[in-house]
C-alpha atoms as a PDB file:
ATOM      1  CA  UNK A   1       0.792  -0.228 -12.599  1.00  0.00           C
ATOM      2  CA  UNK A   2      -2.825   0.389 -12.865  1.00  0.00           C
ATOM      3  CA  UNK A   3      -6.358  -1.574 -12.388  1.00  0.00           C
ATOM      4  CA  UNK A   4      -6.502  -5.180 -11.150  1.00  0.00           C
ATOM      5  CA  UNK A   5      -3.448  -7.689 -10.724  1.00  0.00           C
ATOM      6  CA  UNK A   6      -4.612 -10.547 -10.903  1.00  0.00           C
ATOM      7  CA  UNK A   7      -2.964 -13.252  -8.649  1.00  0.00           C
ATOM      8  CA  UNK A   8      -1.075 -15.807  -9.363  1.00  0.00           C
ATOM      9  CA  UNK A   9      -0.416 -18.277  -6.616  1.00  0.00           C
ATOM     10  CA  UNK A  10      -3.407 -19.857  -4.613  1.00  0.00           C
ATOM     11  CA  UNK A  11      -2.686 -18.169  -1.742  1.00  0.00           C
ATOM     12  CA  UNK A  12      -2.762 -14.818  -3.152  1.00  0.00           C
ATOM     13  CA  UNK A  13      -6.495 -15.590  -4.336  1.00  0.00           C
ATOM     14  CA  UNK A  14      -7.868 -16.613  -0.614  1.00  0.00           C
ATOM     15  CA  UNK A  15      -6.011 -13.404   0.293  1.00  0.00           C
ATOM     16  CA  UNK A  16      -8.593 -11.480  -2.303  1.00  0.00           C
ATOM     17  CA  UNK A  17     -10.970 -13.483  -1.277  1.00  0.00           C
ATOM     18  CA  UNK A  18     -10.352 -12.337   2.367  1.00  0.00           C
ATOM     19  CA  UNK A  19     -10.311  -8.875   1.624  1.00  0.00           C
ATOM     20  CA  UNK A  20     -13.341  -8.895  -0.346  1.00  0.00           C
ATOM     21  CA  UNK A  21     -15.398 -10.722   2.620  1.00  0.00           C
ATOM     22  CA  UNK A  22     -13.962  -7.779   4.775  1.00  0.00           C
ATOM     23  CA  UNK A  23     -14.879  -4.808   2.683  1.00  0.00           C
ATOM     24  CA  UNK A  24     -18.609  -6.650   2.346  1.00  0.00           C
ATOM     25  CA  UNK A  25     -18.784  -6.691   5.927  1.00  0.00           C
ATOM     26  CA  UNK A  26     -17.921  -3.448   6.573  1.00  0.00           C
ATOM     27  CA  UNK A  27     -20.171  -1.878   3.675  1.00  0.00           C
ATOM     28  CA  UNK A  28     -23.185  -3.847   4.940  1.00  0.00           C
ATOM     29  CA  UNK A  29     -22.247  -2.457   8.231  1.00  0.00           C
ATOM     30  CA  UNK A  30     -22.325   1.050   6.776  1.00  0.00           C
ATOM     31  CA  UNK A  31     -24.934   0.996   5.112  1.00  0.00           C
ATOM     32  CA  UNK A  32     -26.764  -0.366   7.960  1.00  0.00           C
ATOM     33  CA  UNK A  33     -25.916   2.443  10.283  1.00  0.00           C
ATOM     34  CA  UNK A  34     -26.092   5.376   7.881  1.00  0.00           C
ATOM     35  CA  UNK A  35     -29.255   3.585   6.825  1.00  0.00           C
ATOM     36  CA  UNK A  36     -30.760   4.098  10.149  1.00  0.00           C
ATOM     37  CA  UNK A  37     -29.470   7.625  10.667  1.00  0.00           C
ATOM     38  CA  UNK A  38     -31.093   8.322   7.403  1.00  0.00           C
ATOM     39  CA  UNK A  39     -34.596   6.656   8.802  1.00  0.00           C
ATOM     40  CA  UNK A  40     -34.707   8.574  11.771  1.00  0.00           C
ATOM     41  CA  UNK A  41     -33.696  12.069  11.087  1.00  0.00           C
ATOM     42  CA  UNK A  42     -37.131  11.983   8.171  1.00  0.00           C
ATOM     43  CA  UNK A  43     -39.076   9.458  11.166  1.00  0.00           C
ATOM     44  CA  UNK A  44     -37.934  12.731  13.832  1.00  0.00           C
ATOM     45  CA  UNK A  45     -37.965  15.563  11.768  1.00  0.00           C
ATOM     46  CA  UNK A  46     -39.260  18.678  13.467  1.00  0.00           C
ATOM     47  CA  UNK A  47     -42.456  19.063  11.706  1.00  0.00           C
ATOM     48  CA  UNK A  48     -42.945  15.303  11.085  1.00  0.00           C
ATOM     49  CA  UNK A  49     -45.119  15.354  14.723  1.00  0.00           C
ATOM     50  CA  UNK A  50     -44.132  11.830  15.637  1.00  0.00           C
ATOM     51  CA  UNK A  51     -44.633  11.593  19.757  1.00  0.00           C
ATOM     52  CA  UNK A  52     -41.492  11.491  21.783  1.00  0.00           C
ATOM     53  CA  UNK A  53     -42.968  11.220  24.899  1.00  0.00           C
ATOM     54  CA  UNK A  54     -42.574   7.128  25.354  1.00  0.00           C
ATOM     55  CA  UNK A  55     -40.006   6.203  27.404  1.00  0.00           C
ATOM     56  CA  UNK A  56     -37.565   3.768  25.316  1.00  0.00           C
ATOM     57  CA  UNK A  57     -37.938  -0.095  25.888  1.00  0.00           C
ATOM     58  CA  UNK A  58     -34.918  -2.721  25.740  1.00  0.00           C
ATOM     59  CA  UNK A  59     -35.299  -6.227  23.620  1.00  0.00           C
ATOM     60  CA  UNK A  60     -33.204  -8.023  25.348  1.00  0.00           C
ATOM     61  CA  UNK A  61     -33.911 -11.047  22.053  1.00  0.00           C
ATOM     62  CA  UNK A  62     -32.883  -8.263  19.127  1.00  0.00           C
ATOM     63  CA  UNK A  63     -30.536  -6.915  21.190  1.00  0.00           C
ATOM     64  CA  UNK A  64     -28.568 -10.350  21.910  1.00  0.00           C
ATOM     65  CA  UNK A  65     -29.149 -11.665  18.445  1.00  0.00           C
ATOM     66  CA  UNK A  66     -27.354  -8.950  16.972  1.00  0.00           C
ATOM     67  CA  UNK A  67     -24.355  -8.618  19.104  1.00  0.00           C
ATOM     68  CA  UNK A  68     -24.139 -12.740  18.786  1.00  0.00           C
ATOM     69  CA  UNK A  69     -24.992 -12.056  14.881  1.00  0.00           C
ATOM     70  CA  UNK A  70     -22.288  -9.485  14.450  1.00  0.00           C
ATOM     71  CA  UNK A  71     -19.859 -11.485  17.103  1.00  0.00           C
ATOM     72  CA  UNK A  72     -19.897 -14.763  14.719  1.00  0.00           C
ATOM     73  CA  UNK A  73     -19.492 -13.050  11.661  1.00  0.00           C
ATOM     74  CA  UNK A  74     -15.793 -11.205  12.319  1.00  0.00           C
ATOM     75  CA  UNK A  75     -15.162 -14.044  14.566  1.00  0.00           C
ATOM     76  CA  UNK A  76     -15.058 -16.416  11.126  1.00  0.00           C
ATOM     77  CA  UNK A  77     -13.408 -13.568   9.662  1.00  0.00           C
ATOM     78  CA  UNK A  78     -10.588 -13.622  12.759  1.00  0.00           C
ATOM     79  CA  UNK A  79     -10.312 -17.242  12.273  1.00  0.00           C
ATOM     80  CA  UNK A  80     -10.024 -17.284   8.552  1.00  0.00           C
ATOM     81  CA  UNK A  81      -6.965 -15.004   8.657  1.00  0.00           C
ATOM     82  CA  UNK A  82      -5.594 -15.886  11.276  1.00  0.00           C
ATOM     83  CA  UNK A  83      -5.511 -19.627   9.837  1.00  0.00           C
ATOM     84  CA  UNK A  84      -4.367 -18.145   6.424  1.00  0.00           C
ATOM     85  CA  UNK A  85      -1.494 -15.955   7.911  1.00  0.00           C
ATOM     86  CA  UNK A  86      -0.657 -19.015   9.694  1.00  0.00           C
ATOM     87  CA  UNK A  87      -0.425 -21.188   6.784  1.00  0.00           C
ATOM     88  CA  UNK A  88       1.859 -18.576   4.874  1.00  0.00           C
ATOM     89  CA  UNK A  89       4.268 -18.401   7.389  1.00  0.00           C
ATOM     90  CA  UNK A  90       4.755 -22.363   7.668  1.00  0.00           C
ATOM     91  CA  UNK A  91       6.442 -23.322   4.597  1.00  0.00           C
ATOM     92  CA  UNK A  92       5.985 -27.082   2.957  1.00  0.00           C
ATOM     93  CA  UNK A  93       9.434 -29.608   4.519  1.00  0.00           C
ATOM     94  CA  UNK A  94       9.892 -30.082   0.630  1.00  0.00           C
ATOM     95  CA  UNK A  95      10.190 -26.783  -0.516  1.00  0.00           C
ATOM     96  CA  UNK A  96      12.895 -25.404  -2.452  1.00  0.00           C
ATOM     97  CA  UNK A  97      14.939 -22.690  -0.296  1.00  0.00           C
ATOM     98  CA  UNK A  98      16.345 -19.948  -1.766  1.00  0.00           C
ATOM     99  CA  UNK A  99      18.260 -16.817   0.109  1.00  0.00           C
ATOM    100  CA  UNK A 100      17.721 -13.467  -0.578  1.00  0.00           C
ATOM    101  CA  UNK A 101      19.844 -10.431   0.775  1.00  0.00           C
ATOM    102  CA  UNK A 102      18.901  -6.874   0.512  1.00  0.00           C
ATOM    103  CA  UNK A 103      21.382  -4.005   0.793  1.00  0.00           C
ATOM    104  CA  UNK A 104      21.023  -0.565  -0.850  1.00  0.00           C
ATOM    105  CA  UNK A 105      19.894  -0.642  -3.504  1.00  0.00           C
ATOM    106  CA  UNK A 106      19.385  -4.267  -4.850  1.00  0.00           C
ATOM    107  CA  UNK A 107      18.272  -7.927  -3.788  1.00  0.00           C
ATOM    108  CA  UNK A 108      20.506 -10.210  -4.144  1.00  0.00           C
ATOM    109  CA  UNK A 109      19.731 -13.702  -4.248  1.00  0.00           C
ATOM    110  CA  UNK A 110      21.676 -17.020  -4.210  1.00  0.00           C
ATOM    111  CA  UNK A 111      20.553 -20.217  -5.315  1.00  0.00           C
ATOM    112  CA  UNK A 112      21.402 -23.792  -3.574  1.00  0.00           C
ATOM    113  CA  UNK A 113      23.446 -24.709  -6.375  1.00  0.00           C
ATOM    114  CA  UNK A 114      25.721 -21.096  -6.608  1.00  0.00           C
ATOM    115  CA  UNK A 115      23.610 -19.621  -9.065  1.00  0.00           C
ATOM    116  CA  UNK A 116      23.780 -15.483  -8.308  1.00  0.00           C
ATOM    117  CA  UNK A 117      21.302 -12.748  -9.607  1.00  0.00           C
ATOM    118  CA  UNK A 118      20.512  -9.398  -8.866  1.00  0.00           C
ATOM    119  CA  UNK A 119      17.192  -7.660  -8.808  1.00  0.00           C
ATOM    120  CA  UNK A 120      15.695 -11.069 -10.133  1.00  0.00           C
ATOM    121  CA  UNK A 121      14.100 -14.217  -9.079  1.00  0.00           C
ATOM    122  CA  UNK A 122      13.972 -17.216 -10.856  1.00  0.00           C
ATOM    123  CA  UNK A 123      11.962 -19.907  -9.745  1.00  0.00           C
ATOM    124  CA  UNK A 124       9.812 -23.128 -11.624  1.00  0.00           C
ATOM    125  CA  UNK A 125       5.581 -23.496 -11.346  1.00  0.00           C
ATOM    126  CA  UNK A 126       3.527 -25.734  -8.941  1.00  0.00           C
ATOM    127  CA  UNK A 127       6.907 -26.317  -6.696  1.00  0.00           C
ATOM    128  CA  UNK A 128       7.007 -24.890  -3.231  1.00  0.00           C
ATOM    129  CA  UNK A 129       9.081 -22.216  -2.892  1.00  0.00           C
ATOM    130  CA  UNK A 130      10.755 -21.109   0.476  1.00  0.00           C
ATOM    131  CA  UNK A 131      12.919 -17.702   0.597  1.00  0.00           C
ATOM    132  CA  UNK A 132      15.084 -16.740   3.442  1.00  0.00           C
ATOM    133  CA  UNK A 133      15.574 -12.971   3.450  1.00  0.00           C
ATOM    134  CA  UNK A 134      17.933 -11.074   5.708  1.00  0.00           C
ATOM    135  CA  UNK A 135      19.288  -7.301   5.072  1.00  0.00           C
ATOM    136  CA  UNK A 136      22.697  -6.302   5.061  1.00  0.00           C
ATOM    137  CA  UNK A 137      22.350  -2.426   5.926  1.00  0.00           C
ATOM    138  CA  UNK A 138      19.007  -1.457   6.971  1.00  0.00           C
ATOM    139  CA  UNK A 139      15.052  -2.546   6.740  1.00  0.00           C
ATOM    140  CA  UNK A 140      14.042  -3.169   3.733  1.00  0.00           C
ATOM    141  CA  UNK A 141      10.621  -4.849   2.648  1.00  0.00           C
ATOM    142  CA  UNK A 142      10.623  -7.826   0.258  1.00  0.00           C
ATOM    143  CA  UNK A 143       7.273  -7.301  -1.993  1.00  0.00           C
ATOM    144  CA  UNK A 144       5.588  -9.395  -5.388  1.00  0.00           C
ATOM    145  CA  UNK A 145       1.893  -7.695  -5.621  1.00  0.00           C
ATOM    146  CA  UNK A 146       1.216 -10.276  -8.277  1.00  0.00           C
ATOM    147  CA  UNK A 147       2.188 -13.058  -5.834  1.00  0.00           C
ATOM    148  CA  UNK A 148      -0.267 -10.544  -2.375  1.00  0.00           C
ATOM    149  CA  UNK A 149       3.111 -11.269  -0.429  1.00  0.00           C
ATOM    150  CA  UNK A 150       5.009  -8.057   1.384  1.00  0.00           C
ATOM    151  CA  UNK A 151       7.441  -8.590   4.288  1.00  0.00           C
ATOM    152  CA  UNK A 152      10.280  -6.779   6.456  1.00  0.00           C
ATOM    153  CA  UNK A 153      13.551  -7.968   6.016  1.00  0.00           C
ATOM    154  CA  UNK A 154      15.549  -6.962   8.379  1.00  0.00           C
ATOM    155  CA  UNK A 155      19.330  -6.797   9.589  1.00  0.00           C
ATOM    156  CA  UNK A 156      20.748  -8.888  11.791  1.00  0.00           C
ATOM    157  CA  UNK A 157      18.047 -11.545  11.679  1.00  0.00           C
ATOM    158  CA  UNK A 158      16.330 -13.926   9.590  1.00  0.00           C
ATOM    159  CA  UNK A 159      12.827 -14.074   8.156  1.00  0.00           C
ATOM    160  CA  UNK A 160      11.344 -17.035   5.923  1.00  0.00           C
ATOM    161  CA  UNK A 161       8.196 -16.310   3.334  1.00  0.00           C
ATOM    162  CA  UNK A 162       7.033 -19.011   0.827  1.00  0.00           C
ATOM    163  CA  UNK A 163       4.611 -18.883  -1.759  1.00  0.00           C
ATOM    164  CA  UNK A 164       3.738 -21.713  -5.222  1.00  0.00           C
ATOM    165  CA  UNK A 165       3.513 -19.702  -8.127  1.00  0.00           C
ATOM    166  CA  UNK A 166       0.894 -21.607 -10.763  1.00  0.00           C
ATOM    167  CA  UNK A 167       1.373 -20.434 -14.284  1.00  0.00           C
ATOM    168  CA  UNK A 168       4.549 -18.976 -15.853  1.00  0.00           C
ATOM    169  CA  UNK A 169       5.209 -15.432 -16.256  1.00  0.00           C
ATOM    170  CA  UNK A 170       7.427 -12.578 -15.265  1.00  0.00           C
ATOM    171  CA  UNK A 171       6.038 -10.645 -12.578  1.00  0.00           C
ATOM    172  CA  UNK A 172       7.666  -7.130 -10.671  1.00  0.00           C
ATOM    173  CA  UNK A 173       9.428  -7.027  -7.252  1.00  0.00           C
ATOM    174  CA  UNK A 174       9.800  -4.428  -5.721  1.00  0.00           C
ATOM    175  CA  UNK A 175      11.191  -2.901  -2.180  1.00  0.00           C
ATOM    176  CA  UNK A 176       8.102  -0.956  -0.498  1.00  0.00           C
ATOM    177  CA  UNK A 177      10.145   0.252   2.579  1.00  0.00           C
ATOM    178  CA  UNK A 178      11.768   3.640   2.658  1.00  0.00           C
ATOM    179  CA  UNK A 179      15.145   2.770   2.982  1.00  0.00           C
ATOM    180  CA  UNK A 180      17.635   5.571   1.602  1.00  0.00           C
ATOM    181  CA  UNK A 181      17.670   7.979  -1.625  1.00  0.00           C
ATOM    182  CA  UNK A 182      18.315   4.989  -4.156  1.00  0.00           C
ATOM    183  CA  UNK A 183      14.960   3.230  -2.690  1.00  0.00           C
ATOM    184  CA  UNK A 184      13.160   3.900  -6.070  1.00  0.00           C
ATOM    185  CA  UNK A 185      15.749   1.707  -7.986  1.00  0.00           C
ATOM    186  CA  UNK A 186      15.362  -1.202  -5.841  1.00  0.00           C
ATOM    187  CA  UNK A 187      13.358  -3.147  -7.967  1.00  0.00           C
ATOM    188  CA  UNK A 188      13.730  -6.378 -10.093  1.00  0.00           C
ATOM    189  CA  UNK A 189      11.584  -9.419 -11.463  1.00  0.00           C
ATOM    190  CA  UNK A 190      10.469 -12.452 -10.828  1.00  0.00           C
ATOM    191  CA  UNK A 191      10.537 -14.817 -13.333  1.00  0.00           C
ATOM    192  CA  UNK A 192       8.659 -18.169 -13.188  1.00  0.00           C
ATOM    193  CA  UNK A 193       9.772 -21.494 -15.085  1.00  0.00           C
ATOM    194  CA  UNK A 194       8.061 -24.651 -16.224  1.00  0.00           C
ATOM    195  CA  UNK A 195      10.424 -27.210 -14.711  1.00  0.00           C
ATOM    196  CA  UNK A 196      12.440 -28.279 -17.698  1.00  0.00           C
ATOM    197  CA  UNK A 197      13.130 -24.387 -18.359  1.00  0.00           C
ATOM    198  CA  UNK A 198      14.048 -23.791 -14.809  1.00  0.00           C
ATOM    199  CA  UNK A 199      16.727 -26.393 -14.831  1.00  0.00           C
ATOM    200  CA  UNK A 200      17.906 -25.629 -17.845  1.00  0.00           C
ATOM    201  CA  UNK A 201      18.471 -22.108 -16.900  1.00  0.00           C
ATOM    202  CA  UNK A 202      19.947 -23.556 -13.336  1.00  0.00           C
ATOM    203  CA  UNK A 203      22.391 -25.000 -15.746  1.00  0.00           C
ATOM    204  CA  UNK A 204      23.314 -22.348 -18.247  1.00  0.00           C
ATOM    205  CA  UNK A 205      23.177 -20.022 -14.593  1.00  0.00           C
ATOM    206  CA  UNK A 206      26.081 -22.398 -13.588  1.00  0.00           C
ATOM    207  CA  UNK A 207      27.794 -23.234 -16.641  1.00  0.00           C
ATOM    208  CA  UNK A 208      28.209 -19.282 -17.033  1.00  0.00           C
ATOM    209  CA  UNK A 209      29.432 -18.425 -13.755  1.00  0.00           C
ATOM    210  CA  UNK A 210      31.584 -21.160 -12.934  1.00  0.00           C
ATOM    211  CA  UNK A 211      30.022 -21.735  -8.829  1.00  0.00           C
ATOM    212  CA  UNK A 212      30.232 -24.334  -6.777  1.00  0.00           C
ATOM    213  CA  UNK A 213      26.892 -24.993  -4.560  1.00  0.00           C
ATOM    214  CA  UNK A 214      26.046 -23.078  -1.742  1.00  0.00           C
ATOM    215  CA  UNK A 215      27.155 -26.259   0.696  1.00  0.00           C
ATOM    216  CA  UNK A 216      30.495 -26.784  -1.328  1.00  0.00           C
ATOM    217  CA  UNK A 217      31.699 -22.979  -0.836  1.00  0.00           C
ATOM    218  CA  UNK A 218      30.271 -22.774   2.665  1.00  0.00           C
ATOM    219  CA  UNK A 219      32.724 -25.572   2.983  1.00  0.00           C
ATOM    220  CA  UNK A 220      35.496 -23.957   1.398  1.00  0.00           C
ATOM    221  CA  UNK A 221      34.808 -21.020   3.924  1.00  0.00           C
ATOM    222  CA  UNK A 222      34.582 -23.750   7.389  1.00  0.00           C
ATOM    223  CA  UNK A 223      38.331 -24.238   6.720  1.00  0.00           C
ATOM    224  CA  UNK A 224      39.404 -21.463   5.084  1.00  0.00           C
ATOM    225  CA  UNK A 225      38.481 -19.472   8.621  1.00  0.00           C
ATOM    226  CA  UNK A 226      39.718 -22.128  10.730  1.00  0.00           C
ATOM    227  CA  UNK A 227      36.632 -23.626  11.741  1.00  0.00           C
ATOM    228  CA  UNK A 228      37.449 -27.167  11.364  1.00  0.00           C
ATOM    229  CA  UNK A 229      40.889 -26.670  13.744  1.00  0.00           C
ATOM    230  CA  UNK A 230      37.869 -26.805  16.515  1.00  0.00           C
ATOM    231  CA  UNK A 231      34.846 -28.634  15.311  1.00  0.00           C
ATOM    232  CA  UNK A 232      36.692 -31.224  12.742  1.00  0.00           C
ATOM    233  CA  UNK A 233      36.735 -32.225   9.169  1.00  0.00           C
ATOM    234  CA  UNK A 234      33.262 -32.274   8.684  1.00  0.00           C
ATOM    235  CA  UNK A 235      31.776 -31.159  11.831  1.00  0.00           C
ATOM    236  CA  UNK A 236      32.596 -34.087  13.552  1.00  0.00           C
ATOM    237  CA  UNK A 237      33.278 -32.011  16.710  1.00  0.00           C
ATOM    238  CA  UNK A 238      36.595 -31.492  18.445  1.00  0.00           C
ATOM    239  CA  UNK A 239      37.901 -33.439  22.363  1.00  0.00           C
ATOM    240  CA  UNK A 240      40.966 -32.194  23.854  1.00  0.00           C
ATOM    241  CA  UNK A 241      42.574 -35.442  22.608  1.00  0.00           C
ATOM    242  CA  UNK A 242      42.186 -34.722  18.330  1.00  0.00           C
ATOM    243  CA  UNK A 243      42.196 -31.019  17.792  1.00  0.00           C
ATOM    244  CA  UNK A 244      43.381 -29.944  20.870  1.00  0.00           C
ATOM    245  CA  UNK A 245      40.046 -28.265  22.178  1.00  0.00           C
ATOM    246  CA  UNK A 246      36.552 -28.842  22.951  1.00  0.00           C
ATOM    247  CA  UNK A 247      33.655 -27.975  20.531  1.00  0.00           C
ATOM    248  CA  UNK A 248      30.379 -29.297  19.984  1.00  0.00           C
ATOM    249  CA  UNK A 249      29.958 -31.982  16.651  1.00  0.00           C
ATOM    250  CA  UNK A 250      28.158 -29.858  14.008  1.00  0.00           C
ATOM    251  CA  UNK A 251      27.380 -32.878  11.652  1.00  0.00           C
ATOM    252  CA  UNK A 252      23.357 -33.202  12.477  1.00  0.00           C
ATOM    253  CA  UNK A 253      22.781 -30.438  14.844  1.00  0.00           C
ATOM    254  CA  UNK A 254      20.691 -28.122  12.727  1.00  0.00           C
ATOM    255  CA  UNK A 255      17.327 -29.098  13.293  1.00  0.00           C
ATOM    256  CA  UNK A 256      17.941 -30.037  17.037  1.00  0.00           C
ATOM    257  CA  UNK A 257      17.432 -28.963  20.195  1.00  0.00           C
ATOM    258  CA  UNK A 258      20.305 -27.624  21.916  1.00  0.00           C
ATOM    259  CA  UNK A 259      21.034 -26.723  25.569  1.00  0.00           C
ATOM    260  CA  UNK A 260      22.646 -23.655  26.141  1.00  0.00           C
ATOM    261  CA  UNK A 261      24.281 -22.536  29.319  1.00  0.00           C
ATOM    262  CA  UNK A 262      21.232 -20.233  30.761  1.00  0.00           C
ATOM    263  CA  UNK A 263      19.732 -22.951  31.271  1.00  0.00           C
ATOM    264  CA  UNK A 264      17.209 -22.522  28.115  1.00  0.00           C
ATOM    265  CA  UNK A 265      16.770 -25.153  25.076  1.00  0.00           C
ATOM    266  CA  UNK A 266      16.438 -23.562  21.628  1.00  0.00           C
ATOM    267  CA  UNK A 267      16.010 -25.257  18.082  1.00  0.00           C
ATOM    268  CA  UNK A 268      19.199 -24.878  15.815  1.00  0.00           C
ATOM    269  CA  UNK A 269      17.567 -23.225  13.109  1.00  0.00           C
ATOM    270  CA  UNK A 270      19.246 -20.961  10.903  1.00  0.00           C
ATOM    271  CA  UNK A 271      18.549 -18.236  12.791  1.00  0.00           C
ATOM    272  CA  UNK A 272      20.748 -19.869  15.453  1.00  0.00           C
ATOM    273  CA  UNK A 273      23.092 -20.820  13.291  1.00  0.00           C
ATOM    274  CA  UNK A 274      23.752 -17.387  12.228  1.00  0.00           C
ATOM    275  CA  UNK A 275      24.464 -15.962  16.238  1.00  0.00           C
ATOM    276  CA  UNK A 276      26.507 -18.656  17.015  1.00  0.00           C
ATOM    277  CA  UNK A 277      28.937 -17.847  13.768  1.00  0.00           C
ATOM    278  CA  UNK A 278      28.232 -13.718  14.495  1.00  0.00           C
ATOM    279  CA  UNK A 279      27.371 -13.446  17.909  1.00  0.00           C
ATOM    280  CA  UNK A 280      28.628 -16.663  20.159  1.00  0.00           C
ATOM    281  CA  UNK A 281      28.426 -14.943  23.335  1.00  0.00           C
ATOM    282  CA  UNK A 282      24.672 -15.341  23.294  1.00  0.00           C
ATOM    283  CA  UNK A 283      24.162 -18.696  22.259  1.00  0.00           C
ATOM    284  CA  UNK A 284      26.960 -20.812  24.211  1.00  0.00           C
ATOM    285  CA  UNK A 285      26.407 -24.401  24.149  1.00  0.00           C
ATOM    286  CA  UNK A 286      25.777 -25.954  27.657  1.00  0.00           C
ATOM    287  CA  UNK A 287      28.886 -27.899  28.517  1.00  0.00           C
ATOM    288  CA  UNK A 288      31.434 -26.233  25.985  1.00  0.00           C
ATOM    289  CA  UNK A 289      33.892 -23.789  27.011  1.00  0.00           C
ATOM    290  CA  UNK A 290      33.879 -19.866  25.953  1.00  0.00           C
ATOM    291  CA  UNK A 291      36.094 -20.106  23.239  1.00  0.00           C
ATOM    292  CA  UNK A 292      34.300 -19.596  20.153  1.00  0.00           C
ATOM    293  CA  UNK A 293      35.553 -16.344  18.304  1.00  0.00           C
ATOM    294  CA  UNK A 294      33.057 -14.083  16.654  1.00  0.00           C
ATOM    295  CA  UNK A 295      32.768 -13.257  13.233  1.00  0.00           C
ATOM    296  CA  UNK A 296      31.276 -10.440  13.124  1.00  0.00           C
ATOM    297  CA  UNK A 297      32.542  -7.878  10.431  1.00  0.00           C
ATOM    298  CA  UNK A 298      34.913 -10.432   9.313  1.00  0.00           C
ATOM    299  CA  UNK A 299      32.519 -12.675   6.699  1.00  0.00           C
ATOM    300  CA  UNK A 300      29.483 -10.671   5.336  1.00  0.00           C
ATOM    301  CA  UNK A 301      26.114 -12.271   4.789  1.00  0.00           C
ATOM    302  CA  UNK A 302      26.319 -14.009   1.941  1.00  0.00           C
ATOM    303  CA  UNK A 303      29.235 -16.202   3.374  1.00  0.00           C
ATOM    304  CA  UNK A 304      26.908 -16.450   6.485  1.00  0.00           C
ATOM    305  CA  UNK A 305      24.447 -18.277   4.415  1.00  0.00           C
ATOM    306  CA  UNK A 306      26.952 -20.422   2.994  1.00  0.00           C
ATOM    307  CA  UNK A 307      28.649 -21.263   6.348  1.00  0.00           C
ATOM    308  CA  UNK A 308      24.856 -22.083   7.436  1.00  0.00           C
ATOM    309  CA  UNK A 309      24.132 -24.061   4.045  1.00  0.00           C
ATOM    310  CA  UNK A 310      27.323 -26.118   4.985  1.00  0.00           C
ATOM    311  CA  UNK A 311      26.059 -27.294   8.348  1.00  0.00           C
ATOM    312  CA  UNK A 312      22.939 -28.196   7.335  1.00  0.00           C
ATOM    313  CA  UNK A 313      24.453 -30.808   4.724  1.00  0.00           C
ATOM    314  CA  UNK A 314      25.632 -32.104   7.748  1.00  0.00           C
ATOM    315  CA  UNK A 315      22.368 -33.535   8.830  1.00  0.00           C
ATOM    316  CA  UNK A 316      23.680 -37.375   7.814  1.00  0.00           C
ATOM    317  CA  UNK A 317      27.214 -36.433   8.941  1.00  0.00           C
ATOM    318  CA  UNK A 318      28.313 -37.555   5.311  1.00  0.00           C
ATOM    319  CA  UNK A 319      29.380 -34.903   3.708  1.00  0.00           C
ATOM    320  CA  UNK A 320      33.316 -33.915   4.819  1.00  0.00           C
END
């Protein structure tokens, strides 16, 4: 890929836009100082017989106005990223969530209906789009020049990136982390959709491989591994008197704040989620005894995402 990629997603325009402001700012800062290097090395050359004898005076008014001068300009600057990186990380409530794993070599990404590719992306125009990226081996670095997006996905963890991509097109993904001798090949597409073709192709996507939705096999998975012995058809949660134990209801917690037993209150995002299904014995629930088995090596993460997908169509405790 050669010469200028254009953008195209808003964001990825105030991100040139940034950049550009930067490298002006730093130019007119060069050229200032090499401009005054220049001026006083022909002002001071040796045979130029300017008098150096004056002792130097301070202006305190040229010397304040330029530090205050310089000091508001990269403070804007500061501001203007900082609000932009901000706003990049802080996806829309409405937008559409898709999960993305990496693993040498490939990305592999699940839709909320089922709908599986590899080393592609498709996703429709002017709608919000939300991905949550983990990595099932090592780091690995989710990247879409066209989109000015790059980020670290890592193992054991979850990270969230969203972006609204404006006009249809394919456009190149690409993995810009060294991450083993089959890096070079991890590469795809993304391909964006008017609405009516993205449907249609969530359709044919489905139709073809014969998946149920992310919630409905997440579902599958919550009894298949027992879960519901504990926490109850449909996450009900589980007394002593019903199932036999105590667990905490799982039909609206994701989203909430929960207690653990340190003492400390964390959201149950899906981040949570995932240690509490992985790694229990650092997220126990104040109140609940230590009897929650991990996971961990058992269900890989794709099933994670299900399990967590599950949960949180739990919100209105209607789904069973």
């Amino acid at each position: 890929m050669s010469g200028y990629l254009p953008s195209a997603t808003a964001e990825g325009r105030e991100i040139d836009f940034l950049i550009l402001a930067l490298a002006l700012v730093s130019c007119a800062v060069l050229v200032l100082v090499f401009a005054l290097i220049f001026l006083y090395m022909v002002r001071y050359r040796a045979e130029s017989g300017a008098y150096r004898g004056a002792p130097g005076r301070k202006t305190w008014r040229f010397e304040i106005s330029w530090t205050a001068a310089t000091l508001a300009v990269f403070f804007v600057l500061f501001i203007w990223g900082g609000d932009l990186y901000v706003r990049l990380f802080q996806p829309p409530a409405d937008a559409l969530q898709i999960y993305v794993v990496g693993k040498q070599w490939m990305w592999k990404v699940e839709h909320q209906g089922g709908q599986r590719e590899i080393n592609a992306l498709h996703i429709p125009i002017n709608r919000s789009i939300q991905l949550v990226m983990t990595s099932e081996d090592v780091i690995h670095d989710f990247s879409i020049p066209a989109f000015r997006i790059k980020h670290d996905v890592l193992p054991g963890r979850y990270e969230s990136l969203w972006f609204q991509v404006e006009t249809p097109g394919i456009f190149e993904l690409f993995c810009t982390q060294l991450c083993g001798v089959g890096h070079y090949s991890m590469t795809g597409e993304v391909v964006a959709l008017t609405q009516p073709e993205f449907e249609a192709w969530l359709s044919g996507a489905a139709a073809s491989g014969e998946r149920d939705d992310m919630a409905a096999a997440g579902k599958a998975l919550f009894t298949a591994h027992g879960c519901s012995g504990c926490h109850g058809e449909g996450g009900v949660g589980g007394s002593p008197a019903t199932t036999g134990v105590s667990a905490p209801a799982l039909a609206g917690l994701f989203g909430r704040l929960v207690k653990l037993q340190t003492g400390a209150t964390v959201t149950a995002d899906e981040e949570f989620l995932r240690d509490c299904i992985l790694t229990p014995d650092r997220t126990r629930i104040a109140g609940y005894p230590r009897i929650m088995p991990s996971f961990l090596g058992q269900i890989g993460e794709e099933d994670v995402l299900r399990l967590i997908a599950y949960i949180k169509s739990l919100r209105s405790g209607s789904r069973t």
